[in-house]
Protein backbone atom coordinates (compact mmCIF):
# COMPACT_ATOMS: atom_id res chain seq x y z
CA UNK A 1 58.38 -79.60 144.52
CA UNK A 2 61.06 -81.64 146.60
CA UNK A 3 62.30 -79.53 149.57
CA UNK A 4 64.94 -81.37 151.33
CA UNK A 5 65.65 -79.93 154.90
CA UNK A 6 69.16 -80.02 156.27
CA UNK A 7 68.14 -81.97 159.43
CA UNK A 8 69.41 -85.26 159.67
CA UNK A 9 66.90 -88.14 160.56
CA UNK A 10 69.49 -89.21 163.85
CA UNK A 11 68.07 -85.72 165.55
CA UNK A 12 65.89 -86.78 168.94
CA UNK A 13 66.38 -90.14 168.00
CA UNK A 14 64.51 -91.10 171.10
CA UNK A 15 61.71 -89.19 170.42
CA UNK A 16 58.60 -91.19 168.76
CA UNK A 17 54.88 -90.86 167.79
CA UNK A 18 53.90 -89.58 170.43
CA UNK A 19 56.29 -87.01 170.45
CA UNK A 20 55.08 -86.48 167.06
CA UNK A 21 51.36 -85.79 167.81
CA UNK A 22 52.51 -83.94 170.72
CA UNK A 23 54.58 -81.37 169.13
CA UNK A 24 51.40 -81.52 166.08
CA UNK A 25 48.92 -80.18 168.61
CA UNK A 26 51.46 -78.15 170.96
CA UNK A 27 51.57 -75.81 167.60
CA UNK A 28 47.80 -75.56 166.67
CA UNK A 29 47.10 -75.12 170.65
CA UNK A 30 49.68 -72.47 170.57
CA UNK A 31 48.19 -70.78 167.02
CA UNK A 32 44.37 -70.96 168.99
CA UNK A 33 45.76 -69.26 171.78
CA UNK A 34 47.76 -66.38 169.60
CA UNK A 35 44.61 -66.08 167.37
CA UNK A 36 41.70 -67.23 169.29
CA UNK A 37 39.78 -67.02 165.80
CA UNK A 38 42.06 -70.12 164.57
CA UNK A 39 40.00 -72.12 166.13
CA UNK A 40 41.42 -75.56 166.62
CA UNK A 41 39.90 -78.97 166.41
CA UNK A 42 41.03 -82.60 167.08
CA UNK A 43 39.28 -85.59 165.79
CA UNK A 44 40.04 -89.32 164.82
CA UNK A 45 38.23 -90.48 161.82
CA UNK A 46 39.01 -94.07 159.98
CA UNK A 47 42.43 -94.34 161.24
CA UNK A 48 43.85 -90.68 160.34
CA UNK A 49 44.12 -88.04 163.63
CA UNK A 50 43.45 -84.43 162.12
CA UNK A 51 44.50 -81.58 163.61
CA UNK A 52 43.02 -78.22 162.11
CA UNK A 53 42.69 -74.52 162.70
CA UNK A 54 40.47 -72.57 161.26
CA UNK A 55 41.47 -69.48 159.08
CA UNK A 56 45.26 -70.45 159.53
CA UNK A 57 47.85 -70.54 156.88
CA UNK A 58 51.68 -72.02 157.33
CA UNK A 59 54.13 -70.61 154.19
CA UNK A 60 57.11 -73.00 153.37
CA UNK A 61 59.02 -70.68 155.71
CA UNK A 62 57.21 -72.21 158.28
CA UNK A 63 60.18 -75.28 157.73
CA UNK A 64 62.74 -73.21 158.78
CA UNK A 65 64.84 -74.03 162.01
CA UNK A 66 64.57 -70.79 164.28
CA UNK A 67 62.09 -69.08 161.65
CA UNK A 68 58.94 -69.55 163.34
CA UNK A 69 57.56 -66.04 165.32
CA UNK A 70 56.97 -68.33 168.67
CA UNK A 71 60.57 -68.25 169.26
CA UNK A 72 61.48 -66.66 172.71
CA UNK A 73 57.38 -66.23 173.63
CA UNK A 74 56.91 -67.12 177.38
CA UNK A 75 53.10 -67.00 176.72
CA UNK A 76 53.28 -70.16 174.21
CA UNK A 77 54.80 -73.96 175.54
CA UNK A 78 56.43 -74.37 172.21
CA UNK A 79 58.62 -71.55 172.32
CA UNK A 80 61.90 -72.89 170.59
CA UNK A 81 59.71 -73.06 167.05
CA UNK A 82 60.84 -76.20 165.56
CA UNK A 83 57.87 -78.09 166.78
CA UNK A 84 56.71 -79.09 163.38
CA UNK A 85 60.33 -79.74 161.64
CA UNK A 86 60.66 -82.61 164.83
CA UNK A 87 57.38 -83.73 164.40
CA UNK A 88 57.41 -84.20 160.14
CA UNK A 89 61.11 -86.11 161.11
CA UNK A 90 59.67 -88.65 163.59
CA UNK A 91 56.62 -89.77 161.45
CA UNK A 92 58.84 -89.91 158.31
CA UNK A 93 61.22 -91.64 160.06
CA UNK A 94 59.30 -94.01 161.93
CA UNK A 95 57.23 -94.19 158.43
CA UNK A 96 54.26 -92.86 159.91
CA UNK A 97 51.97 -91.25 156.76
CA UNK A 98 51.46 -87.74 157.45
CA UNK A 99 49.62 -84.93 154.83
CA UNK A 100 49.87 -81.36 155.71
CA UNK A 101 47.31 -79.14 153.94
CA UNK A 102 47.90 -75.56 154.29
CA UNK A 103 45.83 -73.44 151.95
CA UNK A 104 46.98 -73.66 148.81
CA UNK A 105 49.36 -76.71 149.32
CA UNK A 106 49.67 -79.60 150.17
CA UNK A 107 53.25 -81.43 152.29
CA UNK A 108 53.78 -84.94 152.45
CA UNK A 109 57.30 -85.49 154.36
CA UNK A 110 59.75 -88.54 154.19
CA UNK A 111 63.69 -89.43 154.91
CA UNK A 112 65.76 -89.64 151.96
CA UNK A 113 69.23 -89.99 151.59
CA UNK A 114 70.34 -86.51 150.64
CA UNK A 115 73.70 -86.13 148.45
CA UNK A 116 74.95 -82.77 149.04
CA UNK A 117 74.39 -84.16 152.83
CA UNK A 118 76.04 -87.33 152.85
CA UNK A 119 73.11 -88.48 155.14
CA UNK A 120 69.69 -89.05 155.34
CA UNK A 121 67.54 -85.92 155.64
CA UNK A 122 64.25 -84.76 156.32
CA UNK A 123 62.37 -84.21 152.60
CA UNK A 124 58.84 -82.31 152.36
CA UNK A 125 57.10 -82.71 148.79
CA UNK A 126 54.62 -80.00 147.78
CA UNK A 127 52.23 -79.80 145.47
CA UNK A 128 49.32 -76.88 144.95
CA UNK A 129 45.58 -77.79 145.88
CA UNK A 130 42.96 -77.42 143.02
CA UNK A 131 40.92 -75.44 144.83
CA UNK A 132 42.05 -73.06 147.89
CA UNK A 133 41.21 -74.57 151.18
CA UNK A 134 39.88 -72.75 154.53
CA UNK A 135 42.62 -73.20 157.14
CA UNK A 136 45.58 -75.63 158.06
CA UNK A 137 44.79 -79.34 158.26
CA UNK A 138 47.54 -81.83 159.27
CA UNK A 139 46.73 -85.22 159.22
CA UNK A 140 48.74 -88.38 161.03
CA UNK A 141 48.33 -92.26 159.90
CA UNK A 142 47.48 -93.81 163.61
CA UNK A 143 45.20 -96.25 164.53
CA UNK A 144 42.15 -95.42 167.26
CA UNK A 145 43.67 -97.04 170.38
CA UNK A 146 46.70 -95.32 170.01
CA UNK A 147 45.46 -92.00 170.23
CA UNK A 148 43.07 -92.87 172.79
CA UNK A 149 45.78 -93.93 174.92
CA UNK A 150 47.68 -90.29 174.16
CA UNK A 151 44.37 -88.53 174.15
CA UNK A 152 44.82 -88.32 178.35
CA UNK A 153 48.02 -86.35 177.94
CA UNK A 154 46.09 -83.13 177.26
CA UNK A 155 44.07 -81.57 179.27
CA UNK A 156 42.10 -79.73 176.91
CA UNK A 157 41.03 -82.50 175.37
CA UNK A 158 40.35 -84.95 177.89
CA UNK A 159 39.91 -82.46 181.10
CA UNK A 160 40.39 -83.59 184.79
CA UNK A 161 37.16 -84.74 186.96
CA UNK A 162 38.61 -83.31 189.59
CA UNK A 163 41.17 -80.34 190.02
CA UNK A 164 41.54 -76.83 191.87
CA UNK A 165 43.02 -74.26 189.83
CA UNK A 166 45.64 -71.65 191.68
CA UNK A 167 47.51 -67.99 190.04
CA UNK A 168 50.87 -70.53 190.04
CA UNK A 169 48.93 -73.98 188.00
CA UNK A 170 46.69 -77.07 188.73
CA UNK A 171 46.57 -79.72 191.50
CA UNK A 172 45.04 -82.66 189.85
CA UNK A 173 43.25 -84.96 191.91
CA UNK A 174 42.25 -88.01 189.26
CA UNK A 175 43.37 -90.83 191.05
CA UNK A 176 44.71 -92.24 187.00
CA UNK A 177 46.76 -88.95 186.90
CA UNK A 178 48.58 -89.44 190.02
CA UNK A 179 52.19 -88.16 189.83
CA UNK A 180 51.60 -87.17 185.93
CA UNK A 181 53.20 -83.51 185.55
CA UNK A 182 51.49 -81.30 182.88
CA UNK A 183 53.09 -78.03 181.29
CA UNK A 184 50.22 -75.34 179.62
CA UNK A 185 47.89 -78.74 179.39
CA UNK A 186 50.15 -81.28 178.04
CA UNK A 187 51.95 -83.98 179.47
CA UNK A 188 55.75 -83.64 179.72
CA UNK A 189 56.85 -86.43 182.59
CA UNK A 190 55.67 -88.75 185.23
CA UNK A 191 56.73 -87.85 188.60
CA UNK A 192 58.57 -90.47 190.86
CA UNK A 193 57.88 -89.22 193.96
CA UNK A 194 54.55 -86.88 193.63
CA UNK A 195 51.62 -87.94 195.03
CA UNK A 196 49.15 -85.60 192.70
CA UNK A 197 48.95 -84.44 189.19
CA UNK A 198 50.11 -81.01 188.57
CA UNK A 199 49.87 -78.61 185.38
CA UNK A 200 52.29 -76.24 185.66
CA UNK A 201 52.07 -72.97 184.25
CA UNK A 202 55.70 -71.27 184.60
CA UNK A 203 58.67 -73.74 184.24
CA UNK A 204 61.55 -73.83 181.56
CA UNK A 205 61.59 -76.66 179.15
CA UNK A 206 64.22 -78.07 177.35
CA UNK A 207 64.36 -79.15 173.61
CA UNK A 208 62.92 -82.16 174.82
CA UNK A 209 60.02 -80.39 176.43
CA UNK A 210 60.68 -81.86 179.73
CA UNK A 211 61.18 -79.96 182.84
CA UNK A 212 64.51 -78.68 183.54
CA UNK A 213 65.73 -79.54 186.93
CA UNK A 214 64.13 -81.24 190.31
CA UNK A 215 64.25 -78.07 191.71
CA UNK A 216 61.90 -76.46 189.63
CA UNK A 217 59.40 -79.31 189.60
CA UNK A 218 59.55 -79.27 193.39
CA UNK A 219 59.06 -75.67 193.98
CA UNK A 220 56.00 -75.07 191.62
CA UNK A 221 54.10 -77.95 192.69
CA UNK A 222 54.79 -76.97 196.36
CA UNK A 223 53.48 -73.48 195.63
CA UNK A 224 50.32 -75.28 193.90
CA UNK A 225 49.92 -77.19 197.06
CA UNK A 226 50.58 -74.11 199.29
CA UNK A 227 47.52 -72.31 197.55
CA UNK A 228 45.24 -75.48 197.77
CA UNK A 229 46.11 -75.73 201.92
CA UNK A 230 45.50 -72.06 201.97
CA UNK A 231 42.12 -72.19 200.56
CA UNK A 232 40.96 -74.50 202.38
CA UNK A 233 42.75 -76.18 205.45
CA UNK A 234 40.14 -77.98 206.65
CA UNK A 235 39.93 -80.39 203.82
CA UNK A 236 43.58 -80.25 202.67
CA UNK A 237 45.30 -80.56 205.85
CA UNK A 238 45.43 -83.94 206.80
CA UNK A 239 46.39 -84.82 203.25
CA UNK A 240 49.28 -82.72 203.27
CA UNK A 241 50.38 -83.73 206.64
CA UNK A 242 50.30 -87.54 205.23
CA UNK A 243 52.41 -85.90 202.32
CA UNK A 244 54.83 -84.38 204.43
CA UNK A 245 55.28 -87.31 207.02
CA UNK A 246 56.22 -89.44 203.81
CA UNK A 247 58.71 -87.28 202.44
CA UNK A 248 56.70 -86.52 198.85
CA UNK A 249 58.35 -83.95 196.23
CA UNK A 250 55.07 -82.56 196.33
CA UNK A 251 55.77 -80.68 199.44
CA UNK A 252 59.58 -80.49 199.10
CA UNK A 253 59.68 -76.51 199.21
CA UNK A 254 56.14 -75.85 200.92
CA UNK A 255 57.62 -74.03 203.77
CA UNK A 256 58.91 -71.29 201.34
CA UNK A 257 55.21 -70.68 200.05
CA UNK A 258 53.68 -70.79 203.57
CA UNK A 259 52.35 -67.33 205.25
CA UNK A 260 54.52 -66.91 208.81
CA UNK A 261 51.74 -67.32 211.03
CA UNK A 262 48.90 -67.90 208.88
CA UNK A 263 46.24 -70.26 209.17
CA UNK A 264 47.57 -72.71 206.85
CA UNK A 265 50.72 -73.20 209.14
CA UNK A 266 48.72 -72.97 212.51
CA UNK A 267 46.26 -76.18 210.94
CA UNK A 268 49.49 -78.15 210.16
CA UNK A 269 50.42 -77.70 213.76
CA UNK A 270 47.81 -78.70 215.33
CA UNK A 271 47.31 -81.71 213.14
CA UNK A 272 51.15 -82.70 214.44
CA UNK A 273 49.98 -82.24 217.74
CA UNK A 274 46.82 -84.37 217.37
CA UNK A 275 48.75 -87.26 216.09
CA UNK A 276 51.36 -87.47 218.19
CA UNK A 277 50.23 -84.99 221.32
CA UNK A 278 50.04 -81.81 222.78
CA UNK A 279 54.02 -81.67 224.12
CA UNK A 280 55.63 -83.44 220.68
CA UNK A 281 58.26 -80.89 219.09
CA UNK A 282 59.75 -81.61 215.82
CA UNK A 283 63.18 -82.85 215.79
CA UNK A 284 65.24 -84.26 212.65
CA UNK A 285 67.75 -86.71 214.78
CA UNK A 286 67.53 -89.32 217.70
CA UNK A 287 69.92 -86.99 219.38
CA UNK A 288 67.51 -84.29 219.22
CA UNK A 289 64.65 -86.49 220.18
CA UNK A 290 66.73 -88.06 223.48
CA UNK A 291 67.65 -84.50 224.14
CA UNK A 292 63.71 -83.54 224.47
CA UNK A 293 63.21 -86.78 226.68
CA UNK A 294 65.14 -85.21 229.19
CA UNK A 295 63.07 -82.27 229.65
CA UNK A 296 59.85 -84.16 229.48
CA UNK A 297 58.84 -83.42 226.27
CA UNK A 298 57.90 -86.02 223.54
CA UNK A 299 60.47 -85.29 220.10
CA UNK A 300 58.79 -86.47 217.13
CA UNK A 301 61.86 -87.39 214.54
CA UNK A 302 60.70 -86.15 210.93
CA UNK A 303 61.76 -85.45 207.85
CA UNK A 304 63.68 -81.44 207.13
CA UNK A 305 60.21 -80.37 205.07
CA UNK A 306 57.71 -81.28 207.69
CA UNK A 307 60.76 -79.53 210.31
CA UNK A 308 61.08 -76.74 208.63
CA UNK A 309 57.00 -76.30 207.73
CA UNK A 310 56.10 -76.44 212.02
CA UNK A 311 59.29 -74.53 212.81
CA UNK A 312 57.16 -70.93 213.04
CA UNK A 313 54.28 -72.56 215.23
CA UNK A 314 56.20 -74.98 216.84
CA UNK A 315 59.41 -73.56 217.20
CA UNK A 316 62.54 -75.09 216.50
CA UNK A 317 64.69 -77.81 218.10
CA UNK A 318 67.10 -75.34 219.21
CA UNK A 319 64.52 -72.94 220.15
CA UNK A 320 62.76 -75.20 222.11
CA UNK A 321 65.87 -77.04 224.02
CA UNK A 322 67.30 -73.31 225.43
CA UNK A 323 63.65 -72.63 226.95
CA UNK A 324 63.20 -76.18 228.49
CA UNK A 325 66.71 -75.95 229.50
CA UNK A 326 65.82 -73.13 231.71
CA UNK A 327 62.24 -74.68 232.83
CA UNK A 328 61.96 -74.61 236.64
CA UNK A 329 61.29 -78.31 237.45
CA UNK A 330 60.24 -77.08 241.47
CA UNK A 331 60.35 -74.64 243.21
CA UNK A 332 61.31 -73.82 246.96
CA UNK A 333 59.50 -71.61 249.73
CA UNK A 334 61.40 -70.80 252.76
CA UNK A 335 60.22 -73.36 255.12
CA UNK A 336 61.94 -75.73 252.26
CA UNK A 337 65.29 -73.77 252.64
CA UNK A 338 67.51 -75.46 255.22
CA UNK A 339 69.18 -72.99 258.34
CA UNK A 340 72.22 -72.58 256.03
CA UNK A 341 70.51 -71.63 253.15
CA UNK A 342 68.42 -68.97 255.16
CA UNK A 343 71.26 -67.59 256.12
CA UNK A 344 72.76 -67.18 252.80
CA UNK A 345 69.75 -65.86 251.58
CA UNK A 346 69.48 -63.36 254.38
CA UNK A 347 73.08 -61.94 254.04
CA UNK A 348 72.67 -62.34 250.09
CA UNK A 349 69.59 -60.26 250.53
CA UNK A 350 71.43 -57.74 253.12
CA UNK A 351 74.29 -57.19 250.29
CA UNK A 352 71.82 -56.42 247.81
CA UNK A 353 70.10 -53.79 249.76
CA UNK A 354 71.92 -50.72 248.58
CA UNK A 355 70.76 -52.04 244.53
CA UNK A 356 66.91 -53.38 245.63
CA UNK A 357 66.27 -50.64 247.65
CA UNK A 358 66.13 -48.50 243.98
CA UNK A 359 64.69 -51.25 242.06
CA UNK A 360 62.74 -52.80 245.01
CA UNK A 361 59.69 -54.17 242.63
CA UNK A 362 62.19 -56.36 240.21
CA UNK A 363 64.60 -58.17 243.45
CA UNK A 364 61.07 -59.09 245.22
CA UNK A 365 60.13 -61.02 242.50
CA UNK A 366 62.85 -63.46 242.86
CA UNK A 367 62.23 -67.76 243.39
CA UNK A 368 64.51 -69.94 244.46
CA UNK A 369 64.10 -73.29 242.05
CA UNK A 370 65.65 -76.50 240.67
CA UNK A 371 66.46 -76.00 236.45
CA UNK A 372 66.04 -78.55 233.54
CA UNK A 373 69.76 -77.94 233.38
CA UNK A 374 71.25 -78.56 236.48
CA UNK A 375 74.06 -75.77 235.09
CA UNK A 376 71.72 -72.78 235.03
CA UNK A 377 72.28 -70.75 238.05
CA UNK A 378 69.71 -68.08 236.97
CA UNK A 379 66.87 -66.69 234.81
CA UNK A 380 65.17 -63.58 234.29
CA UNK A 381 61.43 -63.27 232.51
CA UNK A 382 62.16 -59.96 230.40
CA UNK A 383 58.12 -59.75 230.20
CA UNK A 384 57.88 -59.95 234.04
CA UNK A 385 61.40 -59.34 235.42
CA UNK A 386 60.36 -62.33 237.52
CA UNK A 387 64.01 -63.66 238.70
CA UNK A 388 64.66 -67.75 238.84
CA UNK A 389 67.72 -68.34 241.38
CA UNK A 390 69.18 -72.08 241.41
CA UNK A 391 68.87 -73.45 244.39
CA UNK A 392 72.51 -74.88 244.33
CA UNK A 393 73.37 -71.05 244.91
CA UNK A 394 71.94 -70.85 248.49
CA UNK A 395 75.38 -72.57 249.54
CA UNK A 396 77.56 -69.49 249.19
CA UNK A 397 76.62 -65.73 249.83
CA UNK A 398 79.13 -64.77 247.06
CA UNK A 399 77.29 -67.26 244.53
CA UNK A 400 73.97 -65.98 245.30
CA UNK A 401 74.96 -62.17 245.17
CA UNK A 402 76.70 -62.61 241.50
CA UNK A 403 73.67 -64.49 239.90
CA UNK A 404 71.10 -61.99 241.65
CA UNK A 405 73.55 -58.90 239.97
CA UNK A 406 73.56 -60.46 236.79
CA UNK A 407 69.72 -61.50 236.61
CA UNK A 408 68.73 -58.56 238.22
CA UNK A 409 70.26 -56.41 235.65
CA UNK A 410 68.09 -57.94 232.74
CA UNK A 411 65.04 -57.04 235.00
CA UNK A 412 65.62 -53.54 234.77
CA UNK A 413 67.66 -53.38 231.32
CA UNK A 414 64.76 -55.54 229.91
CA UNK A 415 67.96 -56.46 227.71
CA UNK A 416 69.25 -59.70 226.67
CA UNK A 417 72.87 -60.94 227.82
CA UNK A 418 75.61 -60.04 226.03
CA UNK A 419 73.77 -57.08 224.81
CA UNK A 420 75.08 -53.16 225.49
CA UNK A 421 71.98 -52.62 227.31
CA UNK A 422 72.63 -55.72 230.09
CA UNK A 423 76.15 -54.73 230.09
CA UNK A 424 75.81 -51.47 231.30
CA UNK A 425 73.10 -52.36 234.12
CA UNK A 426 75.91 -54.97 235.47
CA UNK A 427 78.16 -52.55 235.55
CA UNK A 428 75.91 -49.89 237.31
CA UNK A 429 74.69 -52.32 240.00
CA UNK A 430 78.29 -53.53 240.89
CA UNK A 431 79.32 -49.76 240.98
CA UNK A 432 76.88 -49.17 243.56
CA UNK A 433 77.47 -52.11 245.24
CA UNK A 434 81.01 -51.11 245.41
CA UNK A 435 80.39 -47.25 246.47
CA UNK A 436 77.91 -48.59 249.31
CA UNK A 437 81.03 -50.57 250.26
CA UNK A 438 83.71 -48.13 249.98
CA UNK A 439 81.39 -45.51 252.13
CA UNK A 440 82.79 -44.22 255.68
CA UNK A 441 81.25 -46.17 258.70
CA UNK A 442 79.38 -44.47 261.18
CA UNK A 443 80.59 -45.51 264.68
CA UNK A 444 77.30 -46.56 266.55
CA UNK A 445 75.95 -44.54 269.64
């Protein structure tokens, strides 16, 4: 019987052979793994490549676009159903001999020209076995070196040496599979910029079965990486290090899978600082970098991925430019102070009194220094309400009695400025400064 399918042999026209076989044993993986006791087998024998399951059957039905029961299954790689339509129209078209035998039948495709079409079509012949067979055999016309050559693009028939398995897919570490990207076991693309092999496990395919979107390749094989670092950083660091420093896919979107503070982010960290030493910080611009140089401190320029993967340890440019800004580069004890600058002190000091004489602990903790930043007049250590006065403030009593307000009032707010907190201890201390002021003068003696 001639059954002539309404799918014209232009569809994927750049699909081949090898899309073919792949779509062939994509369906009788997929049938295994419904109904383990299909089991399926795949075995070249005098120039024909059978694929079989055990126990199967496939209907005629089986030929119609959108009627196979895999449609819409996450569990199964082939989930659009048309696998074997595609793969009957690239052998016939390519004229590729292919035999399918279900049970009872037997299908033996081609591309005719179809008349009530216009075009040429995708035929299946039937015709009935003699005797009922046990399970679904299809068979493909293709020599021996050809399907050796395909045989690596499934991993369940030609499995990794040497791999480490994760909840999210596979990190393949065959040097010959470098950069090849598997979906459920079978080869969909060849990464340009990945440094590993990965079989994926949860990514959206196209028609085409190839993976939708950079973004998605990126993100699962960083999360494959992420769980091979956090197994074992000892042996994975330095290899992901080298992957970040060179900018590989493969570590695009690590920092997203990374634990904040975990030891997988703590090993990168200290790898960075082994290669390029115990002050480097992470920058992403020569601006940054001369910025650092400034303060003393070494900025290493890399990429955003490796930035953003140190940021928690190693803090972030920004981060780390406000705290070396206000780094005391020397301090001053008063036999450094010149006789003006004692003076200031003293009366700065005497001013004060009516505020330190409450909060007496906090004002004696305060240093007279030289900042980073030459603009800081003052700091205060919310851990230790130790008080940093700039040195350049010992010139005017007026100077040194604002900053000493201001810094003293995040020592006993423990608040940061601009906060409610710091506000209100400003305004509490100049209040008191103001009443001690305002207060009658007793005449002396």
């Amino acid at each position: 019987m001639k059954h002539v399918l309404p799918i014209s042999t232009s569809y994927v026209s750049s699909w081949g052979i090898w899309e073919a076989v792949r779509e062939l044993i994509q369906n009788a993986a997929d049938e295994a793994q419904e109904r383990p006791e299909h089991v399926m087998t795949v075995e070249h024998v005098d120039g024909w490549l059978h694929i079989a399951n055990k126990g199967a059957d496939l209907g005629i039905q089986a030929l119609l676009i959108g009627g196979s029961d895999k449609a819409g299954k996450r569990g199964l790689r082939g989930q659009h159903g048309e696998g074997l339509d595609l793969a009957l129209l690239c052998a016939a078209r390519a004229g590729v001999e292919v035999r399918v035998s279900t049970k009872t039948d037997v299908w033996t495709p081609c591309a005719e020209y179809a008349e009530q079409y216009g075009a040429r079509c995708l035929v299946v012949n039937t015709r009935k076995h003699v005797k009922p067979r046990d399970g679904v055999k299809i068979s493909i016309h293709i020599d021996k070196d050809s399907w050796e050559s395909m045989r690596s693009k499934f991993l369940f028939l030609d499995p990794p040496k040497e791999q480490i398995e994760s909840d999210s897919g596979t990190l393949i570490l065959d040097a010959n599979r470098k950069g090849m990207i598997y979906v459920k076991g079978i080869y969909v693309m060849t990464g340009h910029n990945t440094s590993f092999g990965f079989d994926l496990r949860d990514v959206t395919l196209d028609r085409d079965r190839r993976v939708i979107g950079s973004f998605d390749l990126q993100w699962a094989c960083s999360r494959i990486i992420q769980n091979a670092l956090s197994r074992n950083p000892d042996t994975y660091t330095e290899p992901v290090m080298n992957l970040l420093e060179q900018g590989s896919d493969d570590v695009r979107f690590l920092h997203s899978h990374l634990e904040t503070g975990g030891e997988a982010r703590k090993s990168l960290a200290k790898a960075f600082r082994a290669r390029h030493g115990e002050d480097a910080m992470a920058v992403q611009s020569l601006a940054e970098s001369q910025q650092l140089a400034h303060f003393g401190v070494k900025g290493v320029v890399v990429n955003e991925a490796t930035a953003n993967v140190l940021a928690s340890e190693l803090g972030s440019y920004s981060d780390a430019a406000a705290r070396l800004r206000q780094r005391p580069t020397a301090l001053y004890g008063w036999d450094d102070l010149t006789d003006a600058e004692k003076a200031v002190y003293e009366d700065g000091v005497r001013r004060m009194a009516p505020v330190a004489g409450e909060h007496m602990a906090e004002a004696c903790k305060l240093k007279v220094c030289d900042f980073a930043d030459k603009s800081i007049e003052g700091t205060c250590d919310l851990a230790t309400s130790e008080i940093h006065v700039s040195r350049r403030c010992m010139g005017n009593v007026f100077d040194l009695v604002e900053v000493m307000v201001h810094e003293l009032a995040h020592a006993v707010s423990s608040a940061n400025d601009g906060t409610v907190g710091h506000i209100r201890a400003i305004e509490r201390i100049w209040r008191k400064l103001y009443e001690h002021a305002s207060a009658p003068k007793t005449e002396p003696g």
